[in-house]
PDB file of N, CA and C in Angstrom:
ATOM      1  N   UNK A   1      30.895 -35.727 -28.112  1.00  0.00           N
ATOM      2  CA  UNK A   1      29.822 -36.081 -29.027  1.00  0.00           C
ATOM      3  C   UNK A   1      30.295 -37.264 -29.873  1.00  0.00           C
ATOM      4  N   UNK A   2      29.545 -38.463 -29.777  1.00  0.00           N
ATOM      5  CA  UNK A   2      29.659 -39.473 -30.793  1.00  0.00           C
ATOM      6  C   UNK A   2      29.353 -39.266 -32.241  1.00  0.00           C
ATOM      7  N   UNK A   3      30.340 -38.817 -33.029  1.00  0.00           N
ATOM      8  CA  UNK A   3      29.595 -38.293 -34.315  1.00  0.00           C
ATOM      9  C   UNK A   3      29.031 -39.578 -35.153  1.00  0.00           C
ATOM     10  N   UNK A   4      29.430 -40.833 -35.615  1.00  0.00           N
ATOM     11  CA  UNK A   4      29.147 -41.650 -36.171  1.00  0.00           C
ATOM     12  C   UNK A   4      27.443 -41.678 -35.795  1.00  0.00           C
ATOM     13  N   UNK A   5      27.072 -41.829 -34.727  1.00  0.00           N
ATOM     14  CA  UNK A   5      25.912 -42.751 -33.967  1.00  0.00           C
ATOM     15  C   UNK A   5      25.036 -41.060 -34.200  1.00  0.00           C
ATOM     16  N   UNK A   6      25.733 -40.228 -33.994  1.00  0.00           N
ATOM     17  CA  UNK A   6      24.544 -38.594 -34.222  1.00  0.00           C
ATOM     18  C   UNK A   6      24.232 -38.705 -36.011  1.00  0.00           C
ATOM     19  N   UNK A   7      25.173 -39.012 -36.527  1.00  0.00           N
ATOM     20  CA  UNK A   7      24.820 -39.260 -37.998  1.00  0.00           C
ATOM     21  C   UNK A   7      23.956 -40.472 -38.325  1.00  0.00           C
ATOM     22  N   UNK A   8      23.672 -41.608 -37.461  1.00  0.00           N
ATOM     23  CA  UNK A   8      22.821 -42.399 -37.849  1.00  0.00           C
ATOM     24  C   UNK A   8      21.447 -41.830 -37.281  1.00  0.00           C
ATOM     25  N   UNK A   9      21.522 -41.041 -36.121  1.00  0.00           N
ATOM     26  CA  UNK A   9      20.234 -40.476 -35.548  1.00  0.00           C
ATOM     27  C   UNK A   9      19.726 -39.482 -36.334  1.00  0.00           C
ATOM     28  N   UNK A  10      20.211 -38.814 -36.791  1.00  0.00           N
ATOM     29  CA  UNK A  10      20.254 -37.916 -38.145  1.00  0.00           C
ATOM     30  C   UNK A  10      19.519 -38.251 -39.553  1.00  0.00           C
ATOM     31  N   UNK A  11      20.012 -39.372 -39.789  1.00  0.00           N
ATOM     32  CA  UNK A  11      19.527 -39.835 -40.861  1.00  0.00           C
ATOM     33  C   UNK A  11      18.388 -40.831 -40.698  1.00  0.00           C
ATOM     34  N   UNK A  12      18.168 -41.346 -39.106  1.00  0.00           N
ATOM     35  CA  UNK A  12      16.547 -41.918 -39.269  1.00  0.00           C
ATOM     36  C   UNK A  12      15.500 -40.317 -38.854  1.00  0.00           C
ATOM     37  N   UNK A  13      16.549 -39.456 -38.403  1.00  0.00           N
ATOM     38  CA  UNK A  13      15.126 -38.462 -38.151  1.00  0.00           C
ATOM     39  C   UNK A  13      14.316 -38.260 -39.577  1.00  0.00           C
ATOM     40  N   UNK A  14      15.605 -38.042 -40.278  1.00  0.00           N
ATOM     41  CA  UNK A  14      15.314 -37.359 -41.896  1.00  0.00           C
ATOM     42  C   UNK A  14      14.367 -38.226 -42.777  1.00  0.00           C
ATOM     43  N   UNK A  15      14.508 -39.753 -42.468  1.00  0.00           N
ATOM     44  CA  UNK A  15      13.685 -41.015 -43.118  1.00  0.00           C
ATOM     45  C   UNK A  15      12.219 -40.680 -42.291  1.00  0.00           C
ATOM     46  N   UNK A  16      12.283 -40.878 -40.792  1.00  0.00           N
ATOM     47  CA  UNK A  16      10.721 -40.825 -40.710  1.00  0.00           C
ATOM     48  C   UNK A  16       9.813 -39.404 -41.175  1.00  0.00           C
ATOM     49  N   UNK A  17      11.067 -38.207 -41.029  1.00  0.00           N
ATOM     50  CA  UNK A  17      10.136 -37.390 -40.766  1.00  0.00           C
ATOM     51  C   UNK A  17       9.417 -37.795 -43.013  1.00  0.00           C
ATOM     52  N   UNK A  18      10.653 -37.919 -43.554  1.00  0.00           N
ATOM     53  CA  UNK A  18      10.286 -38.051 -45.141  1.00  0.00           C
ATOM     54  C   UNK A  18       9.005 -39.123 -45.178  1.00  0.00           C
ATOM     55  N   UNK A  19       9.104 -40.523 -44.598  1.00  0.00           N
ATOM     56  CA  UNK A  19       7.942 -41.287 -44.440  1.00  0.00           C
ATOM     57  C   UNK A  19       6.686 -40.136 -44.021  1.00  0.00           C
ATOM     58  N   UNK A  20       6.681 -39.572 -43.821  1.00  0.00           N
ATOM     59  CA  UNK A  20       5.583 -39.177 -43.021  1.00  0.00           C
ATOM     60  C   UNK A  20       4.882 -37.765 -44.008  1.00  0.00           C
ATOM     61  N   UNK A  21       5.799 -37.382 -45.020  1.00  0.00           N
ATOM     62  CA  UNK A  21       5.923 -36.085 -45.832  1.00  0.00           C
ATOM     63  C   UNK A  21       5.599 -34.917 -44.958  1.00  0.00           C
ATOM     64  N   UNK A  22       6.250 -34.843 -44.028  1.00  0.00           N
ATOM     65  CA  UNK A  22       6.453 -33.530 -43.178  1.00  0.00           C
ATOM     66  C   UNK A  22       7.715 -32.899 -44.286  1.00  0.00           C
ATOM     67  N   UNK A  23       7.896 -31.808 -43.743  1.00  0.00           N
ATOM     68  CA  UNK A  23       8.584 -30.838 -43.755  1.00  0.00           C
ATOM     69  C   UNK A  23       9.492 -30.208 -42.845  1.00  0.00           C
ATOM     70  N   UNK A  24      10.705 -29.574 -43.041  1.00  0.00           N
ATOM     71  CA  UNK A  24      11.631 -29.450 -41.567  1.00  0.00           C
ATOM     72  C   UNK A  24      10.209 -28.109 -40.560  1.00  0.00           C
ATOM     73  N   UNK A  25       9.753 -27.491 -41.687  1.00  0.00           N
ATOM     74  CA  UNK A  25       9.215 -26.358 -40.938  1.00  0.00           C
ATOM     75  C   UNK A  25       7.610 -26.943 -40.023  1.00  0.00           C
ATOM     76  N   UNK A  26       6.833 -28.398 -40.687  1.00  0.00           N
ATOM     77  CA  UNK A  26       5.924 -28.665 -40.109  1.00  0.00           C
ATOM     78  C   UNK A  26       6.698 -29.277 -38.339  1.00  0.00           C
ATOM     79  N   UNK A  27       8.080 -29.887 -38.906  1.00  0.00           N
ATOM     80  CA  UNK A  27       8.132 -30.362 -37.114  1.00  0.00           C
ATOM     81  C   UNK A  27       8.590 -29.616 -36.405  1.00  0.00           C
ATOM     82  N   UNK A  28       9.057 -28.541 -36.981  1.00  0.00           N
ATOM     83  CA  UNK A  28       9.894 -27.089 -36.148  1.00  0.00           C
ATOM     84  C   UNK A  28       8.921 -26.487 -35.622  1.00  0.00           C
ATOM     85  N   UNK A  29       8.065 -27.229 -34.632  1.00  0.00           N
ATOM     86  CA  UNK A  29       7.171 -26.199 -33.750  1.00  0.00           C
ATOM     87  C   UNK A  29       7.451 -26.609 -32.477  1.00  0.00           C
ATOM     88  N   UNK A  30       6.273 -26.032 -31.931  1.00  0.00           N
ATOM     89  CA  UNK A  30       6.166 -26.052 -30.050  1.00  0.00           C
ATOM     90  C   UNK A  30       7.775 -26.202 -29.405  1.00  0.00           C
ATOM     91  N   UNK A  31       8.473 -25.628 -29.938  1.00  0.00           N
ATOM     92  CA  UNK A  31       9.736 -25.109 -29.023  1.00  0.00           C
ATOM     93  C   UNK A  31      11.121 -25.645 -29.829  1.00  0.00           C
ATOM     94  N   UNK A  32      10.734 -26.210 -31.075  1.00  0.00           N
ATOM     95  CA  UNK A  32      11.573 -26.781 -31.842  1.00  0.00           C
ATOM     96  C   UNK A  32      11.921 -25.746 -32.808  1.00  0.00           C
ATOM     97  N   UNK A  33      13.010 -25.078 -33.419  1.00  0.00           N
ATOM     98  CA  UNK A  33      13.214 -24.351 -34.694  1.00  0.00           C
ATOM     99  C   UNK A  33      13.119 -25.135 -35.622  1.00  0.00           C
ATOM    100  N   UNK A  34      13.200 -24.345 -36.958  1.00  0.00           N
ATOM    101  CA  UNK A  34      12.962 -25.499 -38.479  1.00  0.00           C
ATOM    102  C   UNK A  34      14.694 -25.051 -38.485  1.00  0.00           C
ATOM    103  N   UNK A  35      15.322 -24.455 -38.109  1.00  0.00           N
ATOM    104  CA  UNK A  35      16.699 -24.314 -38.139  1.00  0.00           C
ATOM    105  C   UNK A  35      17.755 -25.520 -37.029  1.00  0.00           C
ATOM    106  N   UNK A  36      17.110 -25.647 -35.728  1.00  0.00           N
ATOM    107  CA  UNK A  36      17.531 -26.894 -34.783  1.00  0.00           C
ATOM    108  C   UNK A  36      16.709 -28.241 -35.622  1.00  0.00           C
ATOM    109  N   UNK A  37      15.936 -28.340 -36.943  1.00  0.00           N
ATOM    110  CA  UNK A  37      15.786 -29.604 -37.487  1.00  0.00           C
ATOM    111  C   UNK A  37      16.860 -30.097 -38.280  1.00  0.00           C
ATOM    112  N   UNK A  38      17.384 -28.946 -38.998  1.00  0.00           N
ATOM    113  CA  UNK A  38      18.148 -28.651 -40.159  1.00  0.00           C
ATOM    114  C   UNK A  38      19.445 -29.163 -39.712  1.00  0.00           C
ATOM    115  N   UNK A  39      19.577 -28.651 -38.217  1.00  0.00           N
ATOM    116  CA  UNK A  39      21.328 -29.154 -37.697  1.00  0.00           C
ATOM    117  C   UNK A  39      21.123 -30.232 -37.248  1.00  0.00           C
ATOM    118  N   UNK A  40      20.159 -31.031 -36.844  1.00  0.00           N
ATOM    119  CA  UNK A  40      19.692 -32.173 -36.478  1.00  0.00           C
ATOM    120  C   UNK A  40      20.207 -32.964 -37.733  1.00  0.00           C
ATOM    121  N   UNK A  41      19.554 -33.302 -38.565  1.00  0.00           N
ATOM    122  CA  UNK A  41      19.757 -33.985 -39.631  1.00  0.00           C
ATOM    123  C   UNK A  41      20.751 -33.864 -39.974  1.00  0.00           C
ATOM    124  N   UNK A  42      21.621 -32.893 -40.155  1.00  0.00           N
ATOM    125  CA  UNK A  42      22.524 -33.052 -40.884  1.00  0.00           C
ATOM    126  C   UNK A  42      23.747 -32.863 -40.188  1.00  0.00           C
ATOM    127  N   UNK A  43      23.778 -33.677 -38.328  1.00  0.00           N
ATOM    128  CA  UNK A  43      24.509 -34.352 -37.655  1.00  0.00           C
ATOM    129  C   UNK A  43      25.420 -33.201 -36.933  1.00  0.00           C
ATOM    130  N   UNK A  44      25.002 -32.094 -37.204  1.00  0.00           N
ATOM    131  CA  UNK A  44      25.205 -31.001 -36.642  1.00  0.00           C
ATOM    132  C   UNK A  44      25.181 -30.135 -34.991  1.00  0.00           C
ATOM    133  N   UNK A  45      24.758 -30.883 -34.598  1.00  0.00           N
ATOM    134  CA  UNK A  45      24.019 -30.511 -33.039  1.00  0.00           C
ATOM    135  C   UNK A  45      24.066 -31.452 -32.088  1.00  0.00           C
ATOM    136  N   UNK A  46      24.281 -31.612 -30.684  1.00  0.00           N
ATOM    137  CA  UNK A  46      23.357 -32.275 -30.327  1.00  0.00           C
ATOM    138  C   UNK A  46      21.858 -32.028 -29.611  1.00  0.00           C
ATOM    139  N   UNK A  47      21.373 -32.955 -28.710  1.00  0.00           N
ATOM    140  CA  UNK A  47      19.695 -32.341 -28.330  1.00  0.00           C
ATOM    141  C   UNK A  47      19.702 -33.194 -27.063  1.00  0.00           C
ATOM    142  N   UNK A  48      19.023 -32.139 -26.628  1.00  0.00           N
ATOM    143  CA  UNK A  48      18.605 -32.772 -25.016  1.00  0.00           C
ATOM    144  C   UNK A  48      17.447 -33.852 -25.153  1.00  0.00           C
ATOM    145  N   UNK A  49      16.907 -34.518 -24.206  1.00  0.00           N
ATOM    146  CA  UNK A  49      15.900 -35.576 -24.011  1.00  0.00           C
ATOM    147  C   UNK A  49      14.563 -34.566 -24.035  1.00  0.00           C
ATOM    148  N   UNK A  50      14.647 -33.207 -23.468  1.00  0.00           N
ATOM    149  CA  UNK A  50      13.321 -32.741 -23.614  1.00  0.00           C
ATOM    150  C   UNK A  50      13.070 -32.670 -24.773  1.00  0.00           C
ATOM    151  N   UNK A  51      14.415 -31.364 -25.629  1.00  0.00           N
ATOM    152  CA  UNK A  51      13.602 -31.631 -27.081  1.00  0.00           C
ATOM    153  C   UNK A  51      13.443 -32.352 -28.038  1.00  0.00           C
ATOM    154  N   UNK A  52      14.220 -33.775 -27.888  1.00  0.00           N
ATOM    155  CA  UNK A  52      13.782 -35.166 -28.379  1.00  0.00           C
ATOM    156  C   UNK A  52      12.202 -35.356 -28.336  1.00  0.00           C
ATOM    157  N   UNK A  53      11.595 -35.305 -27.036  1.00  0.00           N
ATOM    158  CA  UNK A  53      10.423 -35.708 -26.558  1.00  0.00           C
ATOM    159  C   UNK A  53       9.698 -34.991 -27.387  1.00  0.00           C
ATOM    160  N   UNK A  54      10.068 -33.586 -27.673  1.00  0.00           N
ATOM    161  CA  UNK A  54       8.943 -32.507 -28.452  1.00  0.00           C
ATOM    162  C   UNK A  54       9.174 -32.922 -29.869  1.00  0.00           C
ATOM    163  N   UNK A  55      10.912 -33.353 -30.319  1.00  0.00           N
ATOM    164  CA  UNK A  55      10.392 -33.808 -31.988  1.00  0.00           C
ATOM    165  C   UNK A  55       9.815 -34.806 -31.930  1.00  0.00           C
ATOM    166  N   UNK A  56       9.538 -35.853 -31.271  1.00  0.00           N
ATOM    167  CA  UNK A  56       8.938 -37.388 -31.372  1.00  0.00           C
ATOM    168  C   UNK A  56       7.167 -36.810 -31.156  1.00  0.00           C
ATOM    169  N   UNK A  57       7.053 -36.102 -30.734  1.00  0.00           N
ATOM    170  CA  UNK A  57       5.279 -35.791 -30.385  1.00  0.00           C
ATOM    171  C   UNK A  57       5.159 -34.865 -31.791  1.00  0.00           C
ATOM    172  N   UNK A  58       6.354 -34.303 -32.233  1.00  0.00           N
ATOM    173  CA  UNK A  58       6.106 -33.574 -33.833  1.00  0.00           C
ATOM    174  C   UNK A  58       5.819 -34.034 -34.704  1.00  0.00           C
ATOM    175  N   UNK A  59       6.471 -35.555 -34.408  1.00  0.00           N
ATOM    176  CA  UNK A  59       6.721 -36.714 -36.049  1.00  0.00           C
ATOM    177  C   UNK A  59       5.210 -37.369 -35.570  1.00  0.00           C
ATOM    178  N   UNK A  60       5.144 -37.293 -34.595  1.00  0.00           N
ATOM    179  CA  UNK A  60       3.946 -37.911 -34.386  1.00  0.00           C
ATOM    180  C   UNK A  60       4.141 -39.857 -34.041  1.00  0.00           C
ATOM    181  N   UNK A  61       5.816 -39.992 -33.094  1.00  0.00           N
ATOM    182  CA  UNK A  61       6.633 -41.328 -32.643  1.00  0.00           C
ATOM    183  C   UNK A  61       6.648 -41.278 -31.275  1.00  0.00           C
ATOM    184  N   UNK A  62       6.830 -42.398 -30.880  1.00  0.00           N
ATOM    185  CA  UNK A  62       7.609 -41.983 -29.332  1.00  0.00           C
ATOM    186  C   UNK A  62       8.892 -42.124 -29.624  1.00  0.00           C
ATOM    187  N   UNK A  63       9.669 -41.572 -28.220  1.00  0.00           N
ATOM    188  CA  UNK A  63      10.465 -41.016 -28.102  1.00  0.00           C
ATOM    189  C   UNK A  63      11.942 -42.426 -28.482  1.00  0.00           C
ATOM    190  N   UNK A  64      11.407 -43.751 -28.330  1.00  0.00           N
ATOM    191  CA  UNK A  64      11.639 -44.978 -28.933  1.00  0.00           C
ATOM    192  C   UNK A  64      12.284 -44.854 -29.508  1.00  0.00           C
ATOM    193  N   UNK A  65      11.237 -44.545 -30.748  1.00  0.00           N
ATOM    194  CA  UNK A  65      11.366 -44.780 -32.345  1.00  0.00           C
ATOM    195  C   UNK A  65      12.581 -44.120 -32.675  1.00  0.00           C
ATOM    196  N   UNK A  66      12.698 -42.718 -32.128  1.00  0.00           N
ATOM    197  CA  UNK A  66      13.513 -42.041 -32.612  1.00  0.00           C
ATOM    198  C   UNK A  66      15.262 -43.148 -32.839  1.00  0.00           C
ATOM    199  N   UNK A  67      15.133 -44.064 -31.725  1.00  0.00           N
ATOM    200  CA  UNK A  67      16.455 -44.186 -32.095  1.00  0.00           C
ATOM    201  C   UNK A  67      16.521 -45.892 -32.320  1.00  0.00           C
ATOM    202  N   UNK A  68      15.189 -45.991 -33.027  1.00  0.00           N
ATOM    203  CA  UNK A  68      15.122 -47.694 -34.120  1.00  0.00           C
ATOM    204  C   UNK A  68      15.558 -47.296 -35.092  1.00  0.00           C
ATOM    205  N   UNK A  69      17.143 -47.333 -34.982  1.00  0.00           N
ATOM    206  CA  UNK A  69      17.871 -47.626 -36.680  1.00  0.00           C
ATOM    207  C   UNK A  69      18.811 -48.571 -36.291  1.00  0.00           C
ATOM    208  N   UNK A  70      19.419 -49.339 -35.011  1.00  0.00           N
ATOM    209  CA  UNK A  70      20.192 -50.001 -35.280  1.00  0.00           C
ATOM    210  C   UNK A  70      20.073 -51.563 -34.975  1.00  0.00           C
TER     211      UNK A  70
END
């Protein structure tokens, strides 16, 4: 696991999902926990491409966006 680069993915999840005033528990659905958001952000985990695909259709991004921070 690249921790540096999971901590920058981390911290744009945490910016859009905040742009957006979600909540960990509004994107913790359709197969996502509000507990796998929680380790998400806070560089804890990693995540497969499927459930990438399901937080990016949560935030309401494609799957892109997720990783426009650098």
């Amino acid at each position: 696991m690249n921790k540096p680069y999971l901590e920058k993915l981390a911290y744009h999840i945490k910016q859009l999902r905040a742009q957006k005033s979600l909540t960990q528990d509004d994107i913790g659905i359709n197969g996502i926990s509000r507990q796998m958001v929680s380790l998400l952000e806070l560089a804890k985990t990693d995540i497969t491409v499927s459930k990438l695909k399901i937080l990016a259709d949560n935030l309401g991004v494609k799957v892109k966006d997720l990783f426009d921070f650098e």
